[in-house]
N, C-alpha and C. Protein backbone atom coordinates (compact mmCIF):
# COMPACT_ATOMS: atom_id res chain seq x y z
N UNK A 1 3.12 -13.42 31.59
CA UNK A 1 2.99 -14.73 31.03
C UNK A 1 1.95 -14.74 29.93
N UNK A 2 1.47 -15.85 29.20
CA UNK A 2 0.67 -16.19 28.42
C UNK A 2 0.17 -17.28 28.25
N UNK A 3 -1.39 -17.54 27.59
CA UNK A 3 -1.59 -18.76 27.87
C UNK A 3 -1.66 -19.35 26.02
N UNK A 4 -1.72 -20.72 25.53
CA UNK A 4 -1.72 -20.88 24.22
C UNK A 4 -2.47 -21.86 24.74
N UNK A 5 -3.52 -22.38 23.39
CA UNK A 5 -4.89 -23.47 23.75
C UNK A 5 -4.88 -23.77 22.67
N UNK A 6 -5.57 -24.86 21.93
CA UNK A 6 -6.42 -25.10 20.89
C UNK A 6 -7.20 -26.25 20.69
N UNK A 7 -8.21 -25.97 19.56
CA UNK A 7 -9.54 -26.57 20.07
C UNK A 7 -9.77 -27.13 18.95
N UNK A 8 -10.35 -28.49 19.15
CA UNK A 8 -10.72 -29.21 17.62
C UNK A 8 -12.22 -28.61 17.10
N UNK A 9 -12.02 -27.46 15.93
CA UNK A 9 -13.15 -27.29 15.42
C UNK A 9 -14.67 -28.19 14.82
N UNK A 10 -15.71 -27.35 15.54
CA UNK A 10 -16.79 -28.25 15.17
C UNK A 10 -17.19 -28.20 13.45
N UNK A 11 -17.51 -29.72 13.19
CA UNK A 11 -17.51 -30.16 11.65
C UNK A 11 -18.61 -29.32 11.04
N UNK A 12 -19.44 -28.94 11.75
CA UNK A 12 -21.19 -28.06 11.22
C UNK A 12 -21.20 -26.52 10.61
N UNK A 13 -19.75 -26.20 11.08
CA UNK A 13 -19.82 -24.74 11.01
C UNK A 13 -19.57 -24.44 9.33
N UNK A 14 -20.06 -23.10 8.84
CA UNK A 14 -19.94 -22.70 7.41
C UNK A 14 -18.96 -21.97 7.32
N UNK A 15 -18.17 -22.05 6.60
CA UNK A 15 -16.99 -20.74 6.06
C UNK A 15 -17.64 -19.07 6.38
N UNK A 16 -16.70 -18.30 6.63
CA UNK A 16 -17.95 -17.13 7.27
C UNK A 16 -18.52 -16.76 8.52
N UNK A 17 -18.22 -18.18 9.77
CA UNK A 17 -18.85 -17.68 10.48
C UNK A 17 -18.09 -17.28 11.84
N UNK A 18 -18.77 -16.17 12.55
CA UNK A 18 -18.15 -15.56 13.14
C UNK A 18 -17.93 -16.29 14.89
N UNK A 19 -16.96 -16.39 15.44
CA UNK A 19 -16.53 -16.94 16.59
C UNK A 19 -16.12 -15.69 17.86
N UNK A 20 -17.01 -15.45 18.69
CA UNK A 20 -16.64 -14.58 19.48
C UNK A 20 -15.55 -15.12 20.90
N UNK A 21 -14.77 -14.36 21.02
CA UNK A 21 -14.15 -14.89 22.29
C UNK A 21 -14.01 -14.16 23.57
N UNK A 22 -13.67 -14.51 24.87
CA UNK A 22 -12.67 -13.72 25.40
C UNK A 22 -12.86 -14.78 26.97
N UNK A 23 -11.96 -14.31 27.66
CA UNK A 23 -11.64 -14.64 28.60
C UNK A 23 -11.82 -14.41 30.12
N UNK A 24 -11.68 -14.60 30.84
CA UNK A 24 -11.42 -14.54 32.71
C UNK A 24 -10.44 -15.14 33.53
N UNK A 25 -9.81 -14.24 33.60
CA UNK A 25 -8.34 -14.61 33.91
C UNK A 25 -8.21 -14.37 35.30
N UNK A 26 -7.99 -15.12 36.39
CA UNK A 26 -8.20 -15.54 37.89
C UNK A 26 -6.73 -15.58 38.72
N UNK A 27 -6.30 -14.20 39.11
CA UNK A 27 -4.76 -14.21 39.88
C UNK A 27 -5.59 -14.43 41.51
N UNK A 28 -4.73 -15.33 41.97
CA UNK A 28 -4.84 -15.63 43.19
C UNK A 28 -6.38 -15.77 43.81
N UNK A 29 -7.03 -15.07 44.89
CA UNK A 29 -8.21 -15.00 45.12
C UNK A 29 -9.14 -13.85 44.85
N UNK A 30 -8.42 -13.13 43.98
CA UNK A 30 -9.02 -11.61 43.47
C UNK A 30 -10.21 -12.14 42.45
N UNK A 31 -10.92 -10.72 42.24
CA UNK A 31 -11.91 -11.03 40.85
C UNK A 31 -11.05 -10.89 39.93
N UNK A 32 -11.90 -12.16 38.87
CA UNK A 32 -11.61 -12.29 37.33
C UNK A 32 -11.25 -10.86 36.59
N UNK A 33 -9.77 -10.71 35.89
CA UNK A 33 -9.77 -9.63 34.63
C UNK A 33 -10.04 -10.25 33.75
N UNK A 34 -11.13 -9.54 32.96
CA UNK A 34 -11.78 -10.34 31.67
C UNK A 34 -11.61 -9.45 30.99
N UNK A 35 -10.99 -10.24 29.37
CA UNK A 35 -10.08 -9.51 28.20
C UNK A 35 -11.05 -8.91 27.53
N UNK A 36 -10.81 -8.39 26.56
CA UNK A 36 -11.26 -7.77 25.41
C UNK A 36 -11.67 -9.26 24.60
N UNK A 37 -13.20 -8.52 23.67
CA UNK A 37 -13.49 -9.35 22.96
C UNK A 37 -12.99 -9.60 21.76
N UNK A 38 -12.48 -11.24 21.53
CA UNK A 38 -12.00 -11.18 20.03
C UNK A 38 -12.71 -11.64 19.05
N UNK A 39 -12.83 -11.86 17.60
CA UNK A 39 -13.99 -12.43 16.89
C UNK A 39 -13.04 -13.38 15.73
N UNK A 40 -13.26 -14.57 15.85
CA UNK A 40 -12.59 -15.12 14.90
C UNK A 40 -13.62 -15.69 13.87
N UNK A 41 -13.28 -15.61 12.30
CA UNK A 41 -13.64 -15.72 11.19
C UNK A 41 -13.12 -16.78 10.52
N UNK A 42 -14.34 -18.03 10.81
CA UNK A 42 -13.84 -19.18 9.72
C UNK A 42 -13.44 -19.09 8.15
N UNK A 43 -12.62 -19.41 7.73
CA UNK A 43 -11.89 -19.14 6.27
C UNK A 43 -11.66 -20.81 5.56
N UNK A 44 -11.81 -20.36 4.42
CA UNK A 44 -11.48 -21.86 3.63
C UNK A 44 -9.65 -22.41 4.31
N UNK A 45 -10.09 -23.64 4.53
CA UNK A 45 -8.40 -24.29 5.20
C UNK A 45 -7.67 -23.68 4.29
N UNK A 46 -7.28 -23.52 2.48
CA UNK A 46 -6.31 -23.76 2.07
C UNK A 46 -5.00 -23.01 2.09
N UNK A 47 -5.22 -22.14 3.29
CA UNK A 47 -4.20 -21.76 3.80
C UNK A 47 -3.84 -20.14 3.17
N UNK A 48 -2.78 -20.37 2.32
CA UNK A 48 -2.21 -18.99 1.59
C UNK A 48 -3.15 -18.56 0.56
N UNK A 49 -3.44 -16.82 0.50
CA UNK A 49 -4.14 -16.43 -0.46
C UNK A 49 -3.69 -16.41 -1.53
N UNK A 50 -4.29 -16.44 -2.84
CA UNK A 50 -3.33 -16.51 -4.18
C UNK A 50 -2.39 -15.07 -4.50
N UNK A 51 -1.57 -14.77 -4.99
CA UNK A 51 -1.32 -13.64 -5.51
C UNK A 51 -0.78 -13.78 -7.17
N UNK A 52 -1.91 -12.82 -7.66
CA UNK A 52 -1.43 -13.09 -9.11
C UNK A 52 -0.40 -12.48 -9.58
N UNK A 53 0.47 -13.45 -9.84
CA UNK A 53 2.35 -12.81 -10.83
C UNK A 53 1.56 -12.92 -12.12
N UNK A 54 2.29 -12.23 -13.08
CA UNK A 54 2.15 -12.01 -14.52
C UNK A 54 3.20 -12.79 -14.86
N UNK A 55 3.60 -13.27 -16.13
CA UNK A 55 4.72 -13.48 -16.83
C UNK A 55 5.30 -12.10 -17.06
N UNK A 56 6.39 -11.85 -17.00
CA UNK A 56 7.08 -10.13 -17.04
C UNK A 56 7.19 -10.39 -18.28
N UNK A 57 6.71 -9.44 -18.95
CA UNK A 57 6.97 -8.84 -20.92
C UNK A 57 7.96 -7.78 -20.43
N UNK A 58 8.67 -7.42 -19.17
CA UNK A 58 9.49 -6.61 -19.27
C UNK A 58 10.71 -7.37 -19.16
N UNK A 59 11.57 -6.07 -19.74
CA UNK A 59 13.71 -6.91 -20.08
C UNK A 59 13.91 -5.97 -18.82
N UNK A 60 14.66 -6.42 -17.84
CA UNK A 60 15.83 -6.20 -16.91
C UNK A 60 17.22 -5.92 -17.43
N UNK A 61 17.81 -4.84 -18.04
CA UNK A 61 18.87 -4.34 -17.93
C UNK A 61 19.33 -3.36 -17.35
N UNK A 62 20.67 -3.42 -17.71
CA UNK A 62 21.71 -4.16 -18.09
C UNK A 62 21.91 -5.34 -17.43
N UNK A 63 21.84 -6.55 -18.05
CA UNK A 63 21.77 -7.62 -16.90
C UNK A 63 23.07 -8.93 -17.53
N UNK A 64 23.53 -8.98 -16.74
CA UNK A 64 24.35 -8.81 -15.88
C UNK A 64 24.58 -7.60 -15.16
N UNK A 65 24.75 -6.96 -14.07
CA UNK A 65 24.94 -5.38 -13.49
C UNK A 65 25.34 -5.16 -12.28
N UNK A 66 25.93 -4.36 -12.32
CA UNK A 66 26.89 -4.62 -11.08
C UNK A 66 26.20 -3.11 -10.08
N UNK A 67 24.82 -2.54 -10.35
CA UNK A 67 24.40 -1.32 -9.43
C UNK A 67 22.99 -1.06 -9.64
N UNK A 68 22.55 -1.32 -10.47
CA UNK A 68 21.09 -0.78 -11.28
C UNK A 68 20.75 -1.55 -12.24
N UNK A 69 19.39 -1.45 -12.56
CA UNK A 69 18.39 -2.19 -13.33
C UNK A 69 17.50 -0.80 -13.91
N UNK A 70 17.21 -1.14 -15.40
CA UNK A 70 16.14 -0.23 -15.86
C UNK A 70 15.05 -1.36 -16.55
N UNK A 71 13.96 -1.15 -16.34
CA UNK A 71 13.11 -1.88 -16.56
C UNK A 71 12.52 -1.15 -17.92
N UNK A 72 12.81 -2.04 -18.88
CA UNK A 72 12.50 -1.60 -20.45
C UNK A 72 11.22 -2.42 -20.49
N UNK A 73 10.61 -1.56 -21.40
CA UNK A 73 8.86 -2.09 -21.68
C UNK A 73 7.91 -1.43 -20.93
N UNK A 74 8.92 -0.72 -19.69
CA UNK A 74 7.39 0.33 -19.33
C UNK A 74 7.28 1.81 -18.77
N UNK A 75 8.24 2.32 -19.97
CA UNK A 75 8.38 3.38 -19.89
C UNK A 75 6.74 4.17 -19.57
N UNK A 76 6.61 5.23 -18.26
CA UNK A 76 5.83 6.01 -18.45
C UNK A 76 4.65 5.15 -17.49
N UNK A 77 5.33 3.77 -17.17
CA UNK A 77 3.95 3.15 -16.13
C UNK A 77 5.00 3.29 -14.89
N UNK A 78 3.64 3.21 -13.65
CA UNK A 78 3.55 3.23 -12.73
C UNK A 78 4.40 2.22 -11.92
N UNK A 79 5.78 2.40 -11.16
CA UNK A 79 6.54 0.95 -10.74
C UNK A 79 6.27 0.98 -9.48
N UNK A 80 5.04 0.82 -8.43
CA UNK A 80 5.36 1.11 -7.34
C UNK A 80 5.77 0.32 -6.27
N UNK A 81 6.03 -0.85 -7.02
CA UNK A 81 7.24 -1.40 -4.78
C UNK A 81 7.95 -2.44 -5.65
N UNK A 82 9.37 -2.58 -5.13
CA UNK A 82 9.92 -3.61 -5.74
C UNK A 82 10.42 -4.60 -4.36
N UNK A 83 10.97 -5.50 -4.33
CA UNK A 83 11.34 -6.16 -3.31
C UNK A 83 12.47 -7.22 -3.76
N UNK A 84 13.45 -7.75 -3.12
CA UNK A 84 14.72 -8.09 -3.47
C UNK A 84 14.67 -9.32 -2.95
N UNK A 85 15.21 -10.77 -3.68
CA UNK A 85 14.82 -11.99 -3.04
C UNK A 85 16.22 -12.71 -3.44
N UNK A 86 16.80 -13.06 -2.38
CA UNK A 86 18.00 -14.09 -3.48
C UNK A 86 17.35 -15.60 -3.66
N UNK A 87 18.37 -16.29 -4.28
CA UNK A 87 17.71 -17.23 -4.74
C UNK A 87 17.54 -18.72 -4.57
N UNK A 88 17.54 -18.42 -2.88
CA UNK A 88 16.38 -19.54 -2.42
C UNK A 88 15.09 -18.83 -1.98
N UNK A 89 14.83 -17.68 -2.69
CA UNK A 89 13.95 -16.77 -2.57
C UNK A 89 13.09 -16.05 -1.23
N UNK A 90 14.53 -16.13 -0.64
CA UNK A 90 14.11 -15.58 0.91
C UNK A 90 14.65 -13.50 0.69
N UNK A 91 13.57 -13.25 1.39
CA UNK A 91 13.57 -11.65 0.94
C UNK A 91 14.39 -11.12 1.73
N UNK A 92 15.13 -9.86 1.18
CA UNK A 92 16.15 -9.54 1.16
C UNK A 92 15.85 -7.93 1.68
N UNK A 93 14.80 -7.30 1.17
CA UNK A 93 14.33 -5.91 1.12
C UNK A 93 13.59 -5.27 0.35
N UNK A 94 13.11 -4.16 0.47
CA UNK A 94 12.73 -2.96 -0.47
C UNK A 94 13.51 -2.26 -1.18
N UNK A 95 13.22 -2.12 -2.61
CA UNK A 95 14.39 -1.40 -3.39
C UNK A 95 13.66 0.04 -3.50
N UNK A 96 14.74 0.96 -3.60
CA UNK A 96 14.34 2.00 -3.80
C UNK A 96 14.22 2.13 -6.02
N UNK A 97 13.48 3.15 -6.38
CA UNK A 97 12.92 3.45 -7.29
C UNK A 97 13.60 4.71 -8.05
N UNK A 98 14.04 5.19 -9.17
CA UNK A 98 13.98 6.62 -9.99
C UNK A 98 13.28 6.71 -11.40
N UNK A 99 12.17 6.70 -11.34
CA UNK A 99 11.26 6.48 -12.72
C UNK A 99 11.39 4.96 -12.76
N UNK A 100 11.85 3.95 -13.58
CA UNK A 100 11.67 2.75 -14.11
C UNK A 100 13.48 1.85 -13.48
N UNK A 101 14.21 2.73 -12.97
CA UNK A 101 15.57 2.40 -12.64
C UNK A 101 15.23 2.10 -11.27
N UNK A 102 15.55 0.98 -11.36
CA UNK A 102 15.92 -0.12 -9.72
C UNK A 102 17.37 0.36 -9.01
N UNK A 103 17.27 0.98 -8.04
CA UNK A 103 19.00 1.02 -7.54
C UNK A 103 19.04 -0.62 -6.90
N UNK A 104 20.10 -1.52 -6.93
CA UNK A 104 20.20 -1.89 -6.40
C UNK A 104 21.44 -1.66 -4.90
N UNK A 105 21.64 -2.32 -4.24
CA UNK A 105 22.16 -2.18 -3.35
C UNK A 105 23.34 -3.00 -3.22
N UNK A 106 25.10 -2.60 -2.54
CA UNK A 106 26.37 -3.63 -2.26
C UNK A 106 25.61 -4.88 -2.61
N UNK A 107 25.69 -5.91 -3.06
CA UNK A 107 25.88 -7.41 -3.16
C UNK A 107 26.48 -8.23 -3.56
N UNK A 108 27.00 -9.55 -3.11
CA UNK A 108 27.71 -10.52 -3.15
C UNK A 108 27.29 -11.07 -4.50
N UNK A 109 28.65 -11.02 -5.87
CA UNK A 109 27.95 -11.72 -7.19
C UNK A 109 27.31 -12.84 -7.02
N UNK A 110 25.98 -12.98 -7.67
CA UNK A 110 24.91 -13.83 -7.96
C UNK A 110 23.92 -13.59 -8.45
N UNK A 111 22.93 -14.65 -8.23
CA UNK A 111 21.59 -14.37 -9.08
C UNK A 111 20.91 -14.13 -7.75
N UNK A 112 19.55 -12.83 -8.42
CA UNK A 112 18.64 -12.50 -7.17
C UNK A 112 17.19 -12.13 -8.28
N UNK A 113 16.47 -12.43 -7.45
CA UNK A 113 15.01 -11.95 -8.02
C UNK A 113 14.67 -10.73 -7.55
N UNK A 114 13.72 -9.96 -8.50
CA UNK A 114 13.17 -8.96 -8.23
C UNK A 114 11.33 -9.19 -8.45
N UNK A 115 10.99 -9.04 -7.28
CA UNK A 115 9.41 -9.32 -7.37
C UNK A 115 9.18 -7.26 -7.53
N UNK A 116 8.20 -7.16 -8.60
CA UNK A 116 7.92 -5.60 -8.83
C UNK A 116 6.42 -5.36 -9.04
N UNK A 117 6.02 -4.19 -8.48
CA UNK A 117 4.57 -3.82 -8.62
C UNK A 117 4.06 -2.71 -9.57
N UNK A 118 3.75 -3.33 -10.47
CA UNK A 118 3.46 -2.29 -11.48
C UNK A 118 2.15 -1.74 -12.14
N UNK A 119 1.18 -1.26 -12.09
CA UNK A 119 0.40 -0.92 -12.10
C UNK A 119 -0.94 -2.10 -12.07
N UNK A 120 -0.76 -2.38 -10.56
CA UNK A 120 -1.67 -3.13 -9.52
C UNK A 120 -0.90 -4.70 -9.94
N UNK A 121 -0.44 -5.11 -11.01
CA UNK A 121 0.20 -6.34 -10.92
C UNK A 121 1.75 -6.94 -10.42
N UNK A 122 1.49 -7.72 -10.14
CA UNK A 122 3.09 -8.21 -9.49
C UNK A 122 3.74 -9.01 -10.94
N UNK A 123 5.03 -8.71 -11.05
CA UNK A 123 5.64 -9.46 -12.36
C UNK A 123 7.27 -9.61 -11.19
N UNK A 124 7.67 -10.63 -11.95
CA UNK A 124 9.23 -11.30 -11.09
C UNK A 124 10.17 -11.39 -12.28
N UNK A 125 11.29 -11.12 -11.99
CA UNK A 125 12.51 -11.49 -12.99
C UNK A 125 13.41 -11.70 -12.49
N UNK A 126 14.50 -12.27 -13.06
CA UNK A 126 15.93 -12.53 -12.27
C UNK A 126 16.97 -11.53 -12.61
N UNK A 127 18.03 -11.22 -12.36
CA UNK A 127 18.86 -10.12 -12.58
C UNK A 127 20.05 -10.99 -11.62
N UNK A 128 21.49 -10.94 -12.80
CA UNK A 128 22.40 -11.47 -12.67
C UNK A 128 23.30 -10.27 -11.86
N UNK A 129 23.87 -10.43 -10.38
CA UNK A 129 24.62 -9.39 -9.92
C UNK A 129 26.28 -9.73 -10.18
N UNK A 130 27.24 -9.06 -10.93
CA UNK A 130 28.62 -9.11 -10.67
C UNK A 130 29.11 -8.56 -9.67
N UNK A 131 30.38 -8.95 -9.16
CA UNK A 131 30.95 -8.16 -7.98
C UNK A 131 31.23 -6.37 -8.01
N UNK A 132 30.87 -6.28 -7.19
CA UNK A 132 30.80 -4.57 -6.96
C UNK A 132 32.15 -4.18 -5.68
């Protein structure tokens, strides 16, 4: 089993500070198993960290394409992770890589995004798929 709790945080505390936890957990009339300690770290509320996209200065062709993408504009840089999103931009996968050429993978004609990592920055483009 498991147990789930939560607690209305006190208003005094600073971003930063550290919250130690753990527990004693009481089966029947035996002694307490007491967990491992956990440490929780207050963080600003606003939730999601930023991630910086670029505007892509790179062209996606052949686009329209019915198998592959070559990413023109960066010949000779570094492409290292691409990831496949259709377009209500729910992710789809990891694309595999050959120098600057995206394989893509079977898909149903449409539009899909490609979020890509290229030397430490993330840049996004769309790429039109025809039937394969």
């Amino acid at each position: 089993g498991f147990v789930t709790f939560s607690i209305r945080p006190r208003t005094d505390l600073e971003i930063g500070t550290e919250i130690p936890n753990s527990a004693a957990i009481f089966f029947d009339f035996n002694p307490p198993v007491i967990t491992n300690e956990t440490v929780h770290v207050l963080t600003d509320p606003t939730g999601v960290a930023p991630v910086l996209i670029q505007e892509s200065p790179f062209v996606l062709s052949p686009n329209p394409t019915s198998g592959f993408v070559d990413l023109k504009g960066a010949e000779g840089a570094d492409l290292q992770q691409v990831f496949l999103c259709n377009s209500l931009g729910q992710y789809l996968g990891a694309l595999s890589t050959q120098g600057n050429r995206v394989n893509l993978p079977a898909l149903p004609s449409g539009t899909y995004i490609l979020h890509f990592q290229l030397e430490g920055y993330w840049y996004s483009g769309k790429v039109v798929v025809q039937g394969r």
